[in-house]
PDB file of N, CA and C in Angstrom:
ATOM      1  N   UNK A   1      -0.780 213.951 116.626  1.00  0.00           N
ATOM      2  CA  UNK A   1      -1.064 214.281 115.242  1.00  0.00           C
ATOM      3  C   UNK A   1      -0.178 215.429 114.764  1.00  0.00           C
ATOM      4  N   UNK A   2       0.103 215.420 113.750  1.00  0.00           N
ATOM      5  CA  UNK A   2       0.798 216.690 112.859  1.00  0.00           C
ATOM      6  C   UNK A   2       0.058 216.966 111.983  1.00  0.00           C
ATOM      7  N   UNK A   3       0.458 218.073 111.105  1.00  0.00           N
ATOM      8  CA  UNK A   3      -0.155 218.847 110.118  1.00  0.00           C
ATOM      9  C   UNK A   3       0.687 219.202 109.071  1.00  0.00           C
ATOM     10  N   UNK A   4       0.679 218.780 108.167  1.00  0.00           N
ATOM     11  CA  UNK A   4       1.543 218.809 107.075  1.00  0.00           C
ATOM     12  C   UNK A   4       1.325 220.038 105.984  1.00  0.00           C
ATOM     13  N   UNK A   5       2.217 220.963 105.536  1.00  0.00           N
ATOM     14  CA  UNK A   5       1.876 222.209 104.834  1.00  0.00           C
ATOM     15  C   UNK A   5       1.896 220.924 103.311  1.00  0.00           C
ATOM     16  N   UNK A   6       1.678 221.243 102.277  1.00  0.00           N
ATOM     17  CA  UNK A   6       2.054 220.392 101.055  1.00  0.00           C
ATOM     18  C   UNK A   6       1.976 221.828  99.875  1.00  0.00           C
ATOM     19  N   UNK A   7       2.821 222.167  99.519  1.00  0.00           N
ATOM     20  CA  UNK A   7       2.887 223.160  98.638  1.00  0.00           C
ATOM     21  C   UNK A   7       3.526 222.576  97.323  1.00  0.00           C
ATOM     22  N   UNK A   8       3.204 223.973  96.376  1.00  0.00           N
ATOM     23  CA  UNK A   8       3.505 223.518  94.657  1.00  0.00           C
ATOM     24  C   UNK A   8       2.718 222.218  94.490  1.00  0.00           C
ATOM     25  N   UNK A   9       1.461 222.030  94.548  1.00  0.00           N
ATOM     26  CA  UNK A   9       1.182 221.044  93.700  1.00  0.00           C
ATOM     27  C   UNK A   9       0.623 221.755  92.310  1.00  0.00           C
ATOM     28  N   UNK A  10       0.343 220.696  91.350  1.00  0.00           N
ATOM     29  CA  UNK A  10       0.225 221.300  90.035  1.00  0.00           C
ATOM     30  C   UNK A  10      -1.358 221.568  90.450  1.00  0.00           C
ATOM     31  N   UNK A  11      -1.968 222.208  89.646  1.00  0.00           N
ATOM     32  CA  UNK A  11      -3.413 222.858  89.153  1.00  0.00           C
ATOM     33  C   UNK A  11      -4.342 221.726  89.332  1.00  0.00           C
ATOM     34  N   UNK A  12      -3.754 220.419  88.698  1.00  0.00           N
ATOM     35  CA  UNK A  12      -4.395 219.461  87.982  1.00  0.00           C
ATOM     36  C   UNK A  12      -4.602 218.359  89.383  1.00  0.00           C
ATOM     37  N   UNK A  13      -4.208 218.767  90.449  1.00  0.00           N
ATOM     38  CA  UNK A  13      -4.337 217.496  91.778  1.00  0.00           C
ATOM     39  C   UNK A  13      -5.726 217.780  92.287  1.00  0.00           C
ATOM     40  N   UNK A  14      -5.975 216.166  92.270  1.00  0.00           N
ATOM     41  CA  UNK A  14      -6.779 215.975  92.906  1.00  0.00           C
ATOM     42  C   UNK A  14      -6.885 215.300  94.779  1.00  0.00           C
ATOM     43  N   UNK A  15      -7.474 215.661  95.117  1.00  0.00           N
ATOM     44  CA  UNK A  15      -7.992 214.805  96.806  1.00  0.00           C
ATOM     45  C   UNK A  15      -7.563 213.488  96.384  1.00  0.00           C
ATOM     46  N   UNK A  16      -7.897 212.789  95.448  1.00  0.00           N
ATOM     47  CA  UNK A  16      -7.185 211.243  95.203  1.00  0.00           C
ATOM     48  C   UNK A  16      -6.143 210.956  95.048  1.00  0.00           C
ATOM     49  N   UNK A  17      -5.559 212.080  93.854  1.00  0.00           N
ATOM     50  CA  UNK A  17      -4.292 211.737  93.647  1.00  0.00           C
ATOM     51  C   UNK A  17      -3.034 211.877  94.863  1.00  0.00           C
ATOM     52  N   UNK A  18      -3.416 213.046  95.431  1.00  0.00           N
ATOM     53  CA  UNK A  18      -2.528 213.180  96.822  1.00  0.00           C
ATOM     54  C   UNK A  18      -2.737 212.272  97.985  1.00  0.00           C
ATOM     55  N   UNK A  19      -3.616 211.888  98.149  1.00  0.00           N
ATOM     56  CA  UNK A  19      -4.120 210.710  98.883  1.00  0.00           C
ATOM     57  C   UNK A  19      -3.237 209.803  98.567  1.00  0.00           C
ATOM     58  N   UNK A  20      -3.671 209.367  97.362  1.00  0.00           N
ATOM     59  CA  UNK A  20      -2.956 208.187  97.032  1.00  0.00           C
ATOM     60  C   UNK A  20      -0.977 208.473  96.598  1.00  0.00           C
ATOM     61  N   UNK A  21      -0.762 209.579  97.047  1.00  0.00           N
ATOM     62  CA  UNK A  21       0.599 209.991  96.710  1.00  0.00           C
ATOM     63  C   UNK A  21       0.996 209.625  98.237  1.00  0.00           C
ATOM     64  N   UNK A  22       0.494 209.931  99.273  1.00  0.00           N
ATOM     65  CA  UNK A  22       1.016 209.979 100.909  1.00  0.00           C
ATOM     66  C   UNK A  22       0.703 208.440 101.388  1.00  0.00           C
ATOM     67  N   UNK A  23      -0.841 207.845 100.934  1.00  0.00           N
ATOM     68  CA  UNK A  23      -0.999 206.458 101.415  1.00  0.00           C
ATOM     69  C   UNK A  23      -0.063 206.005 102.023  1.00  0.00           C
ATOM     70  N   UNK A  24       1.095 205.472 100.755  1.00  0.00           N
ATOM     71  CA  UNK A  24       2.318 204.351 101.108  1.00  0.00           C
ATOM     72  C   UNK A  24       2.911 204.586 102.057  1.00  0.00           C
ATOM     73  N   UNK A  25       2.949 206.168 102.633  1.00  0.00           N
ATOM     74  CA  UNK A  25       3.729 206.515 104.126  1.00  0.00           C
ATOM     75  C   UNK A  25       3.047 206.709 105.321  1.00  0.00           C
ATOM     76  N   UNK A  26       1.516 206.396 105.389  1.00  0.00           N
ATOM     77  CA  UNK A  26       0.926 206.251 106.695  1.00  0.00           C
ATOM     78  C   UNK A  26      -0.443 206.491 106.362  1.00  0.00           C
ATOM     79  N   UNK A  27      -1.186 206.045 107.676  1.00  0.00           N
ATOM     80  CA  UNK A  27      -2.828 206.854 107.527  1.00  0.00           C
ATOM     81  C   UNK A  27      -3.123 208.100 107.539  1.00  0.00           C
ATOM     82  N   UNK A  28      -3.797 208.724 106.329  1.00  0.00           N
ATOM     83  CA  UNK A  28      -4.189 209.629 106.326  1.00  0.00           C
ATOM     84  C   UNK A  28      -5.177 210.305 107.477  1.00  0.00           C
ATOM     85  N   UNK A  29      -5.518 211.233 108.586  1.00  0.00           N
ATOM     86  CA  UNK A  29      -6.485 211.571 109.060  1.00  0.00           C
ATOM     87  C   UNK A  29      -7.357 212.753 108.629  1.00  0.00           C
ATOM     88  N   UNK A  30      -6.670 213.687 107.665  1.00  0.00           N
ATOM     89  CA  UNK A  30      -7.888 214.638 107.107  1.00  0.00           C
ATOM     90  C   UNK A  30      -6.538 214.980 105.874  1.00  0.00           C
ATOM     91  N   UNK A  31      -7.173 215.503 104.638  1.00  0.00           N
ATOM     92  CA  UNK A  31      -6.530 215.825 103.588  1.00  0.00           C
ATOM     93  C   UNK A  31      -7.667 217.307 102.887  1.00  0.00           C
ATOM     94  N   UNK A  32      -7.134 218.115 102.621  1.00  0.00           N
ATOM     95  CA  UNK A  32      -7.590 219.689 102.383  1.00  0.00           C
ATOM     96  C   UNK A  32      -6.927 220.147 101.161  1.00  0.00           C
ATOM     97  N   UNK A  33      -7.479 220.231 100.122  1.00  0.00           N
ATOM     98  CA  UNK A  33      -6.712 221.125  98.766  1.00  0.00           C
ATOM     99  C   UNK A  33      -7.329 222.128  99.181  1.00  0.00           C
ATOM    100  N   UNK A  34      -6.652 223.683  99.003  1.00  0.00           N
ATOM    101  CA  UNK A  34      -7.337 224.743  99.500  1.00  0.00           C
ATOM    102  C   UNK A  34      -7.514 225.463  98.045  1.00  0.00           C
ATOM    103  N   UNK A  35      -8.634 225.842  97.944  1.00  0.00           N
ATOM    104  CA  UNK A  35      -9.184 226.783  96.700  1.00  0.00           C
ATOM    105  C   UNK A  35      -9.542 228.183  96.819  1.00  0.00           C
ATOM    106  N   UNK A  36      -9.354 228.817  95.781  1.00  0.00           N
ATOM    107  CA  UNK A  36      -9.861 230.562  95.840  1.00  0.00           C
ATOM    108  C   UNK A  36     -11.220 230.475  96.421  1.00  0.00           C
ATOM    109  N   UNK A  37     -11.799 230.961  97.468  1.00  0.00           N
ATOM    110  CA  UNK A  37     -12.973 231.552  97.794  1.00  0.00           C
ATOM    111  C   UNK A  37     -13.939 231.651  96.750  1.00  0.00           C
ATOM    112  N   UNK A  38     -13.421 233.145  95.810  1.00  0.00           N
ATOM    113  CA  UNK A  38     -14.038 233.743  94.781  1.00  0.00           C
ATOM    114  C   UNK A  38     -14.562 232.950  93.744  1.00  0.00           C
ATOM    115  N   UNK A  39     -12.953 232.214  93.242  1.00  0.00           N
ATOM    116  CA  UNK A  39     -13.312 231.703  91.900  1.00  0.00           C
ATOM    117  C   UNK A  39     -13.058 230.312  92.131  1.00  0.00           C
ATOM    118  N   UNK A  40     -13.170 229.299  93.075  1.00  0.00           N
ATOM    119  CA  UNK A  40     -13.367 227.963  93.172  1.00  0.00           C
ATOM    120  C   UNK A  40     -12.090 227.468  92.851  1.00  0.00           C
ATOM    121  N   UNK A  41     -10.662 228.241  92.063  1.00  0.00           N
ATOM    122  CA  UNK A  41      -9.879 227.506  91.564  1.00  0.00           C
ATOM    123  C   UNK A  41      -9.187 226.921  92.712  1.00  0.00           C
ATOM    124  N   UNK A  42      -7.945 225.815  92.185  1.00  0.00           N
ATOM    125  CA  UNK A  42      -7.276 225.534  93.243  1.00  0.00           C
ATOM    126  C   UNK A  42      -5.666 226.345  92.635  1.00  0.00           C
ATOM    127  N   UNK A  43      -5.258 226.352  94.550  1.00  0.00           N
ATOM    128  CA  UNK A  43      -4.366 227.367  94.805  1.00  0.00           C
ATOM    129  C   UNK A  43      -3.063 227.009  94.907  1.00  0.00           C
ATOM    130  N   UNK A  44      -3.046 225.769  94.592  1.00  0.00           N
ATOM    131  CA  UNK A  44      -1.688 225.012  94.595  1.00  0.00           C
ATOM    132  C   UNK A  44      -0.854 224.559  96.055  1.00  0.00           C
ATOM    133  N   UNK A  45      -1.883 224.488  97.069  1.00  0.00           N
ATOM    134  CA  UNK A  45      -1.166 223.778  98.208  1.00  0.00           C
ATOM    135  C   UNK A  45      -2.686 223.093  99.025  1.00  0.00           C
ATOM    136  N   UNK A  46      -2.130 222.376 100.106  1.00  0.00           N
ATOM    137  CA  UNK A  46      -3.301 222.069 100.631  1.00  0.00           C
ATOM    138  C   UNK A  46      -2.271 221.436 102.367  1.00  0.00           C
ATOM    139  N   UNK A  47      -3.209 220.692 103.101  1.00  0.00           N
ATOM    140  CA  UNK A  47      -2.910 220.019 104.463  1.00  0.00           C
ATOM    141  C   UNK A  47      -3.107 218.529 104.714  1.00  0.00           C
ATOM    142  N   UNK A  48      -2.268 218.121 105.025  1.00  0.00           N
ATOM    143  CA  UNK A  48      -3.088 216.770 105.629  1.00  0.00           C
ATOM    144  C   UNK A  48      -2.374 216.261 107.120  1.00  0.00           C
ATOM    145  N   UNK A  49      -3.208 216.112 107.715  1.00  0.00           N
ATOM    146  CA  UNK A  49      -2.550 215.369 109.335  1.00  0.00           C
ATOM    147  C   UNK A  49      -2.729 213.608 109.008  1.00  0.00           C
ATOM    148  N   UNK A  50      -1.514 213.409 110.058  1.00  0.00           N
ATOM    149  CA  UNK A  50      -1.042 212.027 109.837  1.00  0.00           C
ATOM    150  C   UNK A  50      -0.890 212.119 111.109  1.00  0.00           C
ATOM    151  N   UNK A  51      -0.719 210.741 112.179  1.00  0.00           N
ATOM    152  CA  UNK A  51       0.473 210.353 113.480  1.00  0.00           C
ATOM    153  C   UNK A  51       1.360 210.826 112.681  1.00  0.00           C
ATOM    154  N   UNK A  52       2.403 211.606 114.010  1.00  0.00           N
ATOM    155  CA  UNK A  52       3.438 212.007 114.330  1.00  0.00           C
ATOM    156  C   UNK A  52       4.621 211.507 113.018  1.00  0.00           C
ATOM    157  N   UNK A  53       4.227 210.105 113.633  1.00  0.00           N
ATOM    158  CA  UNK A  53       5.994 209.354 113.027  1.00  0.00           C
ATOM    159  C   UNK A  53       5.056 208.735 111.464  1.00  0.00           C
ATOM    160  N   UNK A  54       4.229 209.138 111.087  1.00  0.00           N
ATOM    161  CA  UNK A  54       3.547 208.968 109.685  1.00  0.00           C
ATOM    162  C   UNK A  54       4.250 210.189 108.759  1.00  0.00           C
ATOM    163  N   UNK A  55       3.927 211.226 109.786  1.00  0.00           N
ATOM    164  CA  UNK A  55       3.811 212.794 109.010  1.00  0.00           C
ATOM    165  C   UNK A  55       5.716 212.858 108.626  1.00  0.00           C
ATOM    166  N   UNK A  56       6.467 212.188 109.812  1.00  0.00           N
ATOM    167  CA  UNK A  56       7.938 212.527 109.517  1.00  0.00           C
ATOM    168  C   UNK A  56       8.519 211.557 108.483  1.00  0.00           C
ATOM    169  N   UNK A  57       7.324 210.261 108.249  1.00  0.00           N
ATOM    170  CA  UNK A  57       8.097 209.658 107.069  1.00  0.00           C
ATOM    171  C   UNK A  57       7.664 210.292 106.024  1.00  0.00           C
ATOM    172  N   UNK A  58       6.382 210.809 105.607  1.00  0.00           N
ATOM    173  CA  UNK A  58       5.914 211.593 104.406  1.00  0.00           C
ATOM    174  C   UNK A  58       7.159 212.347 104.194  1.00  0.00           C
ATOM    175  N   UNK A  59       7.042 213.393 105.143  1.00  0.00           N
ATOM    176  CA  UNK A  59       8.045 214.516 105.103  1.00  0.00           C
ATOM    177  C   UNK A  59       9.399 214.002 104.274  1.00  0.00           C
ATOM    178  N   UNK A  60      10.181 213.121 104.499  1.00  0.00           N
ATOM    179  CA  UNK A  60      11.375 212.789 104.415  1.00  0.00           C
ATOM    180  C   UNK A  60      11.537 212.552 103.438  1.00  0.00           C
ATOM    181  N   UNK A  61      10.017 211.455 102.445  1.00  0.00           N
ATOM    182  CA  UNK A  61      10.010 210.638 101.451  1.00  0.00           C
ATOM    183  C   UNK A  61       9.456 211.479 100.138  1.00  0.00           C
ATOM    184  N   UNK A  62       8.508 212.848 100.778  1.00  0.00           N
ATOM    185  CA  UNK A  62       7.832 213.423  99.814  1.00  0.00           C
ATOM    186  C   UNK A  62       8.365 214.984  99.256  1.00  0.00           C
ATOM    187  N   UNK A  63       9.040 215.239 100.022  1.00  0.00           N
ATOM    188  CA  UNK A  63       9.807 216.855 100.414  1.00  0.00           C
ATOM    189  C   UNK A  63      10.828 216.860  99.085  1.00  0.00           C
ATOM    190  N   UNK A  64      10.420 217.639  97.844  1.00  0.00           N
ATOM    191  CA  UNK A  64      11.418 217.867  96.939  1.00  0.00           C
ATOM    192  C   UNK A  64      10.948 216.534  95.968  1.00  0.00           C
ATOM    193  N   UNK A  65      10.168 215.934  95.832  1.00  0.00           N
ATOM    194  CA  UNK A  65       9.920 214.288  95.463  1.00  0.00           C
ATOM    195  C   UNK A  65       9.033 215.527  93.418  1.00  0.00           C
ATOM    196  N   UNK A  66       8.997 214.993  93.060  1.00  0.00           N
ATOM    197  CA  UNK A  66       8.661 215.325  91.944  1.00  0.00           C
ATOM    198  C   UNK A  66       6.841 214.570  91.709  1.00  0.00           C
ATOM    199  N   UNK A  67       5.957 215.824  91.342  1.00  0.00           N
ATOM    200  CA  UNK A  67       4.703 215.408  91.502  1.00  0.00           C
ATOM    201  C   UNK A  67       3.969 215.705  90.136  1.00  0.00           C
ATOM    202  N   UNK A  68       3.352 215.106  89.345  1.00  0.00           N
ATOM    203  CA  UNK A  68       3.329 215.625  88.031  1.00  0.00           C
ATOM    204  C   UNK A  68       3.923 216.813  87.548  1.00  0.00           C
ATOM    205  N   UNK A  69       5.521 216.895  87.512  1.00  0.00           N
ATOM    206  CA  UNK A  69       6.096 217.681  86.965  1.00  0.00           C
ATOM    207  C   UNK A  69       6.301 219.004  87.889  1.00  0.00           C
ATOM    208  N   UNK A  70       5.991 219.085  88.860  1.00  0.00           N
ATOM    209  CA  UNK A  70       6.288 220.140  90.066  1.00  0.00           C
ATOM    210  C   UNK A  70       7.032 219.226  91.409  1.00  0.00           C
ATOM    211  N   UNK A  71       7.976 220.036  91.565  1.00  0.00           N
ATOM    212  CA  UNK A  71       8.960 219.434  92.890  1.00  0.00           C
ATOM    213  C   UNK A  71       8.179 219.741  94.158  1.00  0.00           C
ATOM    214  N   UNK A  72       7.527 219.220  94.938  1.00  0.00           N
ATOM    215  CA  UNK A  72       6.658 219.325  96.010  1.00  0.00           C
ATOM    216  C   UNK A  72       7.542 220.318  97.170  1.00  0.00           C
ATOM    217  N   UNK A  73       6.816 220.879  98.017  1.00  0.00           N
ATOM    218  CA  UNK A  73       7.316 221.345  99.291  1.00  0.00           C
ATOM    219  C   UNK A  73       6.506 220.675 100.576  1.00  0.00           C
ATOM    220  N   UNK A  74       6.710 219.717 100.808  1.00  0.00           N
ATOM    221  CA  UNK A  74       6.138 218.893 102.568  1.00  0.00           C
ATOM    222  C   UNK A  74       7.383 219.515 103.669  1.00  0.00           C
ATOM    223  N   UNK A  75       6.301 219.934 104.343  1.00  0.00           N
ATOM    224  CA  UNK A  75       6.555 220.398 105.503  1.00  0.00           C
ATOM    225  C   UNK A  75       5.651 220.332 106.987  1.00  0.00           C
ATOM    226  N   UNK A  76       6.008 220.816 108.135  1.00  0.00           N
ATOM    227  CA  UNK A  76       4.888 220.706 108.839  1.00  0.00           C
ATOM    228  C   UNK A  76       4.626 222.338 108.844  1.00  0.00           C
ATOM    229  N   UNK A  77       3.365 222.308 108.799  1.00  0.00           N
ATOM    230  CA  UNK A  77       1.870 223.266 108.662  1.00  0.00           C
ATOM    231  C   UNK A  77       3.068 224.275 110.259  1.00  0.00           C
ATOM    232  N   UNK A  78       3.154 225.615 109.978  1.00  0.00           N
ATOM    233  CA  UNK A  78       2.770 226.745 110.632  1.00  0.00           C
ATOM    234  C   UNK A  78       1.437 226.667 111.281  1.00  0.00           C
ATOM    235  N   UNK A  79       1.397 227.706 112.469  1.00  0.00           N
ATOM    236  CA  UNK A  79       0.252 228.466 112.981  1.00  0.00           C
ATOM    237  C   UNK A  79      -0.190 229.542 112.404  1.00  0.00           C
ATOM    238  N   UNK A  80      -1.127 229.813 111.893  1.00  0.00           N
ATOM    239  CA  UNK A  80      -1.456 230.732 110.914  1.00  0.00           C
ATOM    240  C   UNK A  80      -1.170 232.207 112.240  1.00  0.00           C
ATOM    241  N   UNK A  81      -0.544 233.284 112.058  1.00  0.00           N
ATOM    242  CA  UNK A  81      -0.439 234.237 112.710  1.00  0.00           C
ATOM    243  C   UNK A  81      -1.879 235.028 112.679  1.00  0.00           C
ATOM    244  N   UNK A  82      -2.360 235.756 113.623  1.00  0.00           N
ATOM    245  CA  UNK A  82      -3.318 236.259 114.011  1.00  0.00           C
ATOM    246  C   UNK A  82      -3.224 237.593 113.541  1.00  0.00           C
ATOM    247  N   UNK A  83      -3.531 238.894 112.952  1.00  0.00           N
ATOM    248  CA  UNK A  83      -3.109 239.944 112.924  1.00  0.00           C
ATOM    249  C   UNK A  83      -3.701 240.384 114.335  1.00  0.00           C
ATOM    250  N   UNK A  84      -3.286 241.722 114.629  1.00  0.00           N
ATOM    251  CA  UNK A  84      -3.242 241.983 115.928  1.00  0.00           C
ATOM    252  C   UNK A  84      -4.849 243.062 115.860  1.00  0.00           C
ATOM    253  N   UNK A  85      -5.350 243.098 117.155  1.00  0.00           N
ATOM    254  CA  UNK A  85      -6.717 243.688 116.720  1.00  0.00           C
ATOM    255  C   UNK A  85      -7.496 243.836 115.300  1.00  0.00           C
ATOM    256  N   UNK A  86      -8.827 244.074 115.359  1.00  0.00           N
ATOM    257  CA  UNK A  86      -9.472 244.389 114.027  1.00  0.00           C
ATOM    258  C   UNK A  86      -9.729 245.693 113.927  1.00  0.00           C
ATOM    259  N   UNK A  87      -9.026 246.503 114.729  1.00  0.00           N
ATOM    260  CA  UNK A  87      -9.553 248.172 114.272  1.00  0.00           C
ATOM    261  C   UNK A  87      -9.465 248.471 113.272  1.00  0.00           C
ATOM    262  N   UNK A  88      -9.050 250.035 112.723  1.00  0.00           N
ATOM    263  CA  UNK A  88      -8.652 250.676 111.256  1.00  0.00           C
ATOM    264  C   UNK A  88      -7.459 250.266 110.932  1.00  0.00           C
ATOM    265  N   UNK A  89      -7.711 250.462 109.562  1.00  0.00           N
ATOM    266  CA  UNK A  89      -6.378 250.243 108.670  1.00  0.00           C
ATOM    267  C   UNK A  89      -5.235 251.198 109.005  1.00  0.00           C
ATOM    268  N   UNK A  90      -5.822 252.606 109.660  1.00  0.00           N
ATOM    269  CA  UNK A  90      -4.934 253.725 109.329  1.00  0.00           C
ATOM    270  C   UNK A  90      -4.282 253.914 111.020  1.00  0.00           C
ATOM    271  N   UNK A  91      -3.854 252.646 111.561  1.00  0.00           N
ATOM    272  CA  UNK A  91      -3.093 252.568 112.580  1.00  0.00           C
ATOM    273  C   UNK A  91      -3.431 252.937 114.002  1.00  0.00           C
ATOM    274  N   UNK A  92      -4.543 253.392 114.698  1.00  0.00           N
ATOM    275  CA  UNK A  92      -4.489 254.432 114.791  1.00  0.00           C
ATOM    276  C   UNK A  92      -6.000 254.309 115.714  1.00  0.00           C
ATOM    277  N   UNK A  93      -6.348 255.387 116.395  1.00  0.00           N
ATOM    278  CA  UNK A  93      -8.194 255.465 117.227  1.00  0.00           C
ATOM    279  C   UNK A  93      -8.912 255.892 115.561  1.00  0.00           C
ATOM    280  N   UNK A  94     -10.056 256.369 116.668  1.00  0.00           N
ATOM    281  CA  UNK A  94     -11.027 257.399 115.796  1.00  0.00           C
ATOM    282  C   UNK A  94     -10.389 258.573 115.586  1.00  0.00           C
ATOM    283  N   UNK A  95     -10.733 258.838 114.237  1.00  0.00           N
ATOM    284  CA  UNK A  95      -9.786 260.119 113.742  1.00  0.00           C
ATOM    285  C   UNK A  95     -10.735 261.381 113.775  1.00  0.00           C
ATOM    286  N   UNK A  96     -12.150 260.638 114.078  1.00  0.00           N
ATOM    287  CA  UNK A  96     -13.362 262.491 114.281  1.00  0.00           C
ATOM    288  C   UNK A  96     -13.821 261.900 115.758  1.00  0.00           C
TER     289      UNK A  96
END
């Protein structure tokens, strides 16, 4: 399986419409628009995993492809980096 980053989509996408934008290049196995926490909006990218040789035809066919009026970015999904411990902000032990 892969994991596909999908960035710049417009405001206005829906779970269907991207669905039905990747369909023609393989089975979908999970699809994610990611939204603000706070305010529910959407954030203009989302994920979806495909097989391997699904995710590299998306990639090829969808990468720069024009999506209601925004040029898409498909890629495969990063590892989200970990920050390093949860101590203080101020670098550093206990300061008393």
């Amino acid at each position: 399986m892969t994991k596909l980053f999908v960035g710049n989509l417009p405001f206005s996408a829906t779970e269907q419409s991207v669905r039905a934008l990747f369909e023609p290049h393989g089975a979908i196995q999970s699809l994610a628009l990611i939204t603000d926490r706070e305010t529910g909006h959407p954030r203009g990218f989302g994920f979806i995993e495909m097989s391997n040789a699904d995710a590299s035809n998306a990639m090829q066919a969808l990468n720069g492809k024009d999506f209601e009026g925004r040029a898409l970015k498909v890629n495969e999904a990063q590892a989200k980096e970990r920050s390093g411990g949860g101590g203080s902000r101020n670098g550093g032990g206990n300061r008393y």
